[in-house]
Protein backbone atom coordinates (compact mmCIF):
# COMPACT_ATOMS: atom_id res chain seq x y z
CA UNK A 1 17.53 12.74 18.65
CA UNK A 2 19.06 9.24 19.09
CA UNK A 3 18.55 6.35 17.21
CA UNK A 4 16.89 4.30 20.69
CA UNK A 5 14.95 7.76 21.57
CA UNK A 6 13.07 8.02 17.93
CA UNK A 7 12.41 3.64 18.53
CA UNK A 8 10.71 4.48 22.06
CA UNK A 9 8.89 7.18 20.81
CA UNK A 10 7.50 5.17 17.78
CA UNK A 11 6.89 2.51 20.10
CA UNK A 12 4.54 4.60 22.55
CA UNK A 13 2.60 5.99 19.33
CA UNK A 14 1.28 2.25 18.95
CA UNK A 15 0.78 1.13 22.39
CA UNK A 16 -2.49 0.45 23.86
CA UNK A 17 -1.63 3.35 26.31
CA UNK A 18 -5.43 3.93 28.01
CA UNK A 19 -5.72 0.40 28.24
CA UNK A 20 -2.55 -0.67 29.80
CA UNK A 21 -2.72 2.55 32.62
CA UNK A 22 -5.99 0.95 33.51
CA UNK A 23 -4.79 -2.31 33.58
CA UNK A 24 -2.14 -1.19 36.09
CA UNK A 25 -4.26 0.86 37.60
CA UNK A 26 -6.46 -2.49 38.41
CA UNK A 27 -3.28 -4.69 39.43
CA UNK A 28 -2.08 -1.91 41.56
CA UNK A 29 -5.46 -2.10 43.72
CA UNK A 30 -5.30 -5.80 44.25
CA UNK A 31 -4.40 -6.55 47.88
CA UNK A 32 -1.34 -8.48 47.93
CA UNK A 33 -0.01 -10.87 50.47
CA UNK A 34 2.34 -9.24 53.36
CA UNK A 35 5.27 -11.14 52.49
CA UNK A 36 4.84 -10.07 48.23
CA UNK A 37 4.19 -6.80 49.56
CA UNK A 38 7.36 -6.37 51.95
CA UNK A 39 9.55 -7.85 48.92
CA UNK A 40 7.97 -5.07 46.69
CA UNK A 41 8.31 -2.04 48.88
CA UNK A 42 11.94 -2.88 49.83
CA UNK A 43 13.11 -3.25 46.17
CA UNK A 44 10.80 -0.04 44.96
CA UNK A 45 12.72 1.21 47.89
CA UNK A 46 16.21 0.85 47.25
CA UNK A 47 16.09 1.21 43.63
CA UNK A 48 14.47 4.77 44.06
CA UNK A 49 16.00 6.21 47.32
CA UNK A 50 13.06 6.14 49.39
CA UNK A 51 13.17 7.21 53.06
CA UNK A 52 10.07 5.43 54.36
CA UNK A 53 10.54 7.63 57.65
CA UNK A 54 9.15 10.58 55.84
CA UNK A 55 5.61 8.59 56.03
CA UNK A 56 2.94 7.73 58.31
CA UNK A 57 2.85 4.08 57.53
CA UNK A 58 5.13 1.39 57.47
CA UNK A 59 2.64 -1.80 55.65
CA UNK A 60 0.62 -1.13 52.87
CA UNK A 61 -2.29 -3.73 51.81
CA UNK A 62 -1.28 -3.10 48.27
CA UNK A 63 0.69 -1.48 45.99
CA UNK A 64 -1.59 1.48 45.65
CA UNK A 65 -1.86 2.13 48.89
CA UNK A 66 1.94 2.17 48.99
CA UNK A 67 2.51 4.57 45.89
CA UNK A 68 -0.03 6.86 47.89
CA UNK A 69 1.13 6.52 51.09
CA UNK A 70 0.65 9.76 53.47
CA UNK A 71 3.31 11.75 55.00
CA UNK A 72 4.19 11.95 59.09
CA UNK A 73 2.88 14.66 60.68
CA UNK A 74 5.89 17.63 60.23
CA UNK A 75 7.65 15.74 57.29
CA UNK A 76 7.08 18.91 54.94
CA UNK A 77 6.85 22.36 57.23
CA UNK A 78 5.04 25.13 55.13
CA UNK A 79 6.84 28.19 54.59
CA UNK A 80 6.18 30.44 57.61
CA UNK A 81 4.91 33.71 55.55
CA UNK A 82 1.26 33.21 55.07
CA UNK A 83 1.10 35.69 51.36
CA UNK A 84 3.51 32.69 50.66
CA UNK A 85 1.81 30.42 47.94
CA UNK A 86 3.87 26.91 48.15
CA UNK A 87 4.97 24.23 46.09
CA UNK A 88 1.71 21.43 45.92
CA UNK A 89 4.21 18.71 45.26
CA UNK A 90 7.47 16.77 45.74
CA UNK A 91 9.18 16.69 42.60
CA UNK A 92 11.66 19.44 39.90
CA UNK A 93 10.24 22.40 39.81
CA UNK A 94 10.59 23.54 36.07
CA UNK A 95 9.02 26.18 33.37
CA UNK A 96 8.81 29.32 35.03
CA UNK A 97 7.02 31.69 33.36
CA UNK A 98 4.50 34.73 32.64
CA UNK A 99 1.56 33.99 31.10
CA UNK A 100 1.48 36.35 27.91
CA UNK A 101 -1.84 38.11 27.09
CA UNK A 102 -2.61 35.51 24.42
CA UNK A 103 -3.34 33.58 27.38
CA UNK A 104 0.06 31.38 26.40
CA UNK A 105 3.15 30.72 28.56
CA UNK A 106 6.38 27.94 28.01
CA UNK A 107 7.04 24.64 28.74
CA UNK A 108 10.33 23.46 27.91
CA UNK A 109 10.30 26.30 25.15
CA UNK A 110 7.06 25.34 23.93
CA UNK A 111 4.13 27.72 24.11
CA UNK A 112 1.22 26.36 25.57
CA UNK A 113 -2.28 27.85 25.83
CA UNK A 114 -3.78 28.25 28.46
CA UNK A 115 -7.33 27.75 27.14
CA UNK A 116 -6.20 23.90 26.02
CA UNK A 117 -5.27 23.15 29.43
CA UNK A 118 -7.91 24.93 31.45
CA UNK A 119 -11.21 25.47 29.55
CA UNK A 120 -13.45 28.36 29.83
CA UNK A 121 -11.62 30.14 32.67
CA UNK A 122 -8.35 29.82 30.59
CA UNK A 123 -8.70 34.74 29.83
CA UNK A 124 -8.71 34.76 34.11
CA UNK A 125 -5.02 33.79 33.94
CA UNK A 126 -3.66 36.08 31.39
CA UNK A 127 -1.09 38.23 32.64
CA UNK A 128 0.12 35.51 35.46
CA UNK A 129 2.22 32.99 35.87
CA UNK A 130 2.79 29.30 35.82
CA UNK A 131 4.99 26.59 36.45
CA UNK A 132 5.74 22.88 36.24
CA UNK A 133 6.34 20.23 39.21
CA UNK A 134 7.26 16.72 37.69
CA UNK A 135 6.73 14.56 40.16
CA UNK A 136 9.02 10.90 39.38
CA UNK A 137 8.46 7.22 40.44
CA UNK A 138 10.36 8.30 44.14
CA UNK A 139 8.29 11.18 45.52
CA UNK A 140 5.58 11.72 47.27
CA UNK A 141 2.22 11.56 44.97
CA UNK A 142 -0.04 13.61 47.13
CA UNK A 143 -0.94 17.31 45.93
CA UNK A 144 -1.45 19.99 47.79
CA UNK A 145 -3.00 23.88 47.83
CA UNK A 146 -0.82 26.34 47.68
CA UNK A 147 -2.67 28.42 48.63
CA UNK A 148 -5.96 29.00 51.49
CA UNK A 149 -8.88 29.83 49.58
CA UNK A 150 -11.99 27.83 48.02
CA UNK A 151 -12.28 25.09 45.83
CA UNK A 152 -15.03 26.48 43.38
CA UNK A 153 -14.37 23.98 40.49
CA UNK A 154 -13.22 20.66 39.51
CA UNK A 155 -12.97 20.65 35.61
CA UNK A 156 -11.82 16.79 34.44
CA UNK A 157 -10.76 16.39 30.83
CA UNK A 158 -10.40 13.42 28.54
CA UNK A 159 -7.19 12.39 26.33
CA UNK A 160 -4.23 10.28 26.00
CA UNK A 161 -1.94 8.72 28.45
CA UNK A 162 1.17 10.06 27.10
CA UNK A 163 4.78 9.54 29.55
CA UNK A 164 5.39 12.71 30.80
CA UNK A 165 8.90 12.31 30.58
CA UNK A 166 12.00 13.67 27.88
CA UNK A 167 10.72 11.20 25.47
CA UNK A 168 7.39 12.31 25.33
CA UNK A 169 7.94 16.36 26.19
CA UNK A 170 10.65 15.98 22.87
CA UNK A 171 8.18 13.74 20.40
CA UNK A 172 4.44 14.73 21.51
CA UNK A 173 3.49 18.19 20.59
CA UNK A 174 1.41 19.55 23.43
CA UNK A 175 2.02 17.19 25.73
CA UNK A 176 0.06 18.64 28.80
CA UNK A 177 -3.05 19.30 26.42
CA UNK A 178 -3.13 16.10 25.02
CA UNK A 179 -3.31 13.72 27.97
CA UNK A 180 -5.94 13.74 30.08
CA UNK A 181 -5.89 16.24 33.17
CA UNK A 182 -7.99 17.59 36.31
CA UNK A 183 -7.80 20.83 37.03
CA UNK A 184 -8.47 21.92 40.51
CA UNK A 185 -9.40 26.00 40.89
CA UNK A 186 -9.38 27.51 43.96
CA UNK A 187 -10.44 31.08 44.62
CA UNK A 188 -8.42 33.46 47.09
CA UNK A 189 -9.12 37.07 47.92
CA UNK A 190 -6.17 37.94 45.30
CA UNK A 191 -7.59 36.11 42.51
CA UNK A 192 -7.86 32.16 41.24
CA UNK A 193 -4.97 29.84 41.56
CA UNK A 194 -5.53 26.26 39.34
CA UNK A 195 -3.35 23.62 40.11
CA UNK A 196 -3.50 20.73 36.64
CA UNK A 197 -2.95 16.92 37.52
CA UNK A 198 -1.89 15.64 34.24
CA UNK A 199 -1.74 11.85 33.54
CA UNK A 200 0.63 9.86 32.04
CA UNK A 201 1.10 6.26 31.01
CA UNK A 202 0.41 3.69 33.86
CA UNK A 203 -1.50 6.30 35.65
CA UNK A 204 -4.41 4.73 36.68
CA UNK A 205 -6.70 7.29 37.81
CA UNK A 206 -6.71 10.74 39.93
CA UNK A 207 -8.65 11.19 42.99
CA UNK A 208 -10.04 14.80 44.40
CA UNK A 209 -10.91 16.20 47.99
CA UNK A 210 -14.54 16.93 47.70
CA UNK A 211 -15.43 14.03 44.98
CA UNK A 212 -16.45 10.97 46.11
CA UNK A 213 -15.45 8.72 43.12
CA UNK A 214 -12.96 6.60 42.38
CA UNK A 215 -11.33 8.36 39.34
CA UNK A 216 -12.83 11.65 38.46
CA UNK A 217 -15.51 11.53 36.59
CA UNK A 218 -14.69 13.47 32.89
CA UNK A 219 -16.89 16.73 32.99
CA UNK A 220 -17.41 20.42 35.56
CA UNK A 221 -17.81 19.92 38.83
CA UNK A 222 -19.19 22.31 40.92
CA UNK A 223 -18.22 22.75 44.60
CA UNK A 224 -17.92 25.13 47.48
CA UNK A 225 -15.03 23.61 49.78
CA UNK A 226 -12.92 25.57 52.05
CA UNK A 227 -9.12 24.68 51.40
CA UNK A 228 -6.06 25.89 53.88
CA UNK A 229 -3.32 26.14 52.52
CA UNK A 230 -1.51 22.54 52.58
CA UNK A 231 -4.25 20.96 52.87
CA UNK A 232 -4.96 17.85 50.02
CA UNK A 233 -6.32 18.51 46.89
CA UNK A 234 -5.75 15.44 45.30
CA UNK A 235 -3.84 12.09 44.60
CA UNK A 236 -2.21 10.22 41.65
CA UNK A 237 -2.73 6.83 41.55
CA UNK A 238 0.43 5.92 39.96
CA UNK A 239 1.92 9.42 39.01
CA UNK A 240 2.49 12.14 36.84
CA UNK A 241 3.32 16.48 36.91
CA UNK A 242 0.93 19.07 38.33
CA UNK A 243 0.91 22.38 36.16
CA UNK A 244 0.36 25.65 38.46
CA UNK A 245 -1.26 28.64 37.48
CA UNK A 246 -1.60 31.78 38.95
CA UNK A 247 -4.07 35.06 38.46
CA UNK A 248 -2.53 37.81 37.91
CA UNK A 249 -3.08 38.94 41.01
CA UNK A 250 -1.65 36.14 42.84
CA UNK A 251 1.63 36.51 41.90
CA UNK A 252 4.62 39.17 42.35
CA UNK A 253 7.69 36.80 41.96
CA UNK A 254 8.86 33.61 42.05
CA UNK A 255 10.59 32.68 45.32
CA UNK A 256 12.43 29.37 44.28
CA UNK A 257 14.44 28.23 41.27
CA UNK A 258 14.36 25.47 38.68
CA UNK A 259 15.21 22.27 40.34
CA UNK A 260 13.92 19.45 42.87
CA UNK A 261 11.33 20.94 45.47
CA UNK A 262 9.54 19.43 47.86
CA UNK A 263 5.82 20.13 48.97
CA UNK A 264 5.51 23.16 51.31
CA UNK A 265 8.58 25.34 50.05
CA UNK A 266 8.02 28.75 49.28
CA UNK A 267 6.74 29.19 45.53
CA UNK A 268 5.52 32.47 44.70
CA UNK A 269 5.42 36.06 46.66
CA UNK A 270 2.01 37.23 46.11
CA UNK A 271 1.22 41.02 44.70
CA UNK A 272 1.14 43.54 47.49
CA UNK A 273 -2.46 44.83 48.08
């Protein structure tokens, strides 16, 4: 641990860390004037790497709508195979692992359970599998479905607004259980797949297909929505990591390795009938 790591990490224990992701979250809305907002986008650009031909768009009327923007039609082909479940994100694919019988699996050595991050339906996942996508300042903050199935339930969680980055995975035990999350279940024939949007500081608020609000509101929410694989689940508004987990009988291997991964690329080989 260095000297300026242990500082920033004392720092963000003190912060007003709710209060200043809603505050951005606010700013970010505010519709700014075309000239601001060309200045903004071309610096964000160029100090990130950003291909803007990836996207559907090229003027935003704010910086939200910019940090969201949508992809062009074709800019992310799914994997061809349809028992292929697919990455739900750009971002680093990281933390592959089983998911013990304890209902526990690693992040970045850590155990986790999966009853913290999930809830109730936390005992459907032992015996599967889960992963990490961090998603940073220069992807894309749209998630995806891996898989085609049906949204059943949309459970929304309250807690901190942690940076999921090295400072805070290294100095906040728990991270991913600790900050608040949404997580997203669909159902397939082969069993439930949950994909976890988990906050972080200067994340404003999350968004969901199927929920008319404009953050999810904290509690269980029912629903009965038909989901093709690659189709939207949800959207950071300023972003964070999505945490995938798969039933057991969802998943046979993993078809891609630790490192960057962009939405649509083969993920996981599901069990053979």
């Amino acid at each position: 641990m260095t000297a300026l790591s242990f500082a920033a990490a004392q720092l963000l224990r003190v912060l007003p860390r709710e209060k200043i992701s809603r505050a951005m979250g606010r700013l970010a809305d505010k519709r700014w004037p075309q000239p601001v907002g060309r200045t903004v986008v071309d610096a964000y650009c160029k100090l990130y790497g950003i291909d803007l031909d990836d996207y559907a768009q090229s003027d935003w009327p704010s910086f939200d709508s910019f940090f969201t923007r949508s992809l062009r039609h074709g800019a992310r082909p799914l994997a061809t195979a349809e028992d292929v479940a697919v990455s739900p994100a750009d971002g680093r694919l990281e933390s592959l692992s089983r998911i013990d019988d304890a209902s526990t699996f690693l992040v970045k050595g850590r155990p986790y359970s999966t009853h913290e991050l999930l809830g109730e339906d936390a005992p459907r996942f032992a015996g599967g599998a889960g992963c990490v996508v961090y998603l940073s300042p220069r992807d894309y903050h749209r998630v995806h479905s891996p898989v085609t199935g049906t949204i059943r339930k949309v459970h929304s969680m309250p807690g901190d607004y942690y940076p999921v980055n090295a400072i805070g995975l290294r100095h906040v035990p728990n991270l991913f259980v600790r900050n608040r999350r949404v997580a997203i279940f669909v159902d397939t024939p082969a069993g439930q797949v949950a994909v976890v949007m988990v906050v972080a500081i200067v994340v404003g608020r999350i968004t969901v297909t199927g929920i008319d609000a404009w953050d999810v509101p904290i509690g269980t929410h029912e629903l009965s929505l038909h989901v093709a694989r690659g189709d939207e689940l949800g959207i950071f508004h300023l972003g964070s990591t999505a945490v995938v987990l798969f039933e057991r009988g969802c998943f046979d291997r993993w078809l891609s390795a630790e490192g960057p991964i962009r939405f649509g690329a083969p993920l996981v080989a599901g069990s053979p009938a």
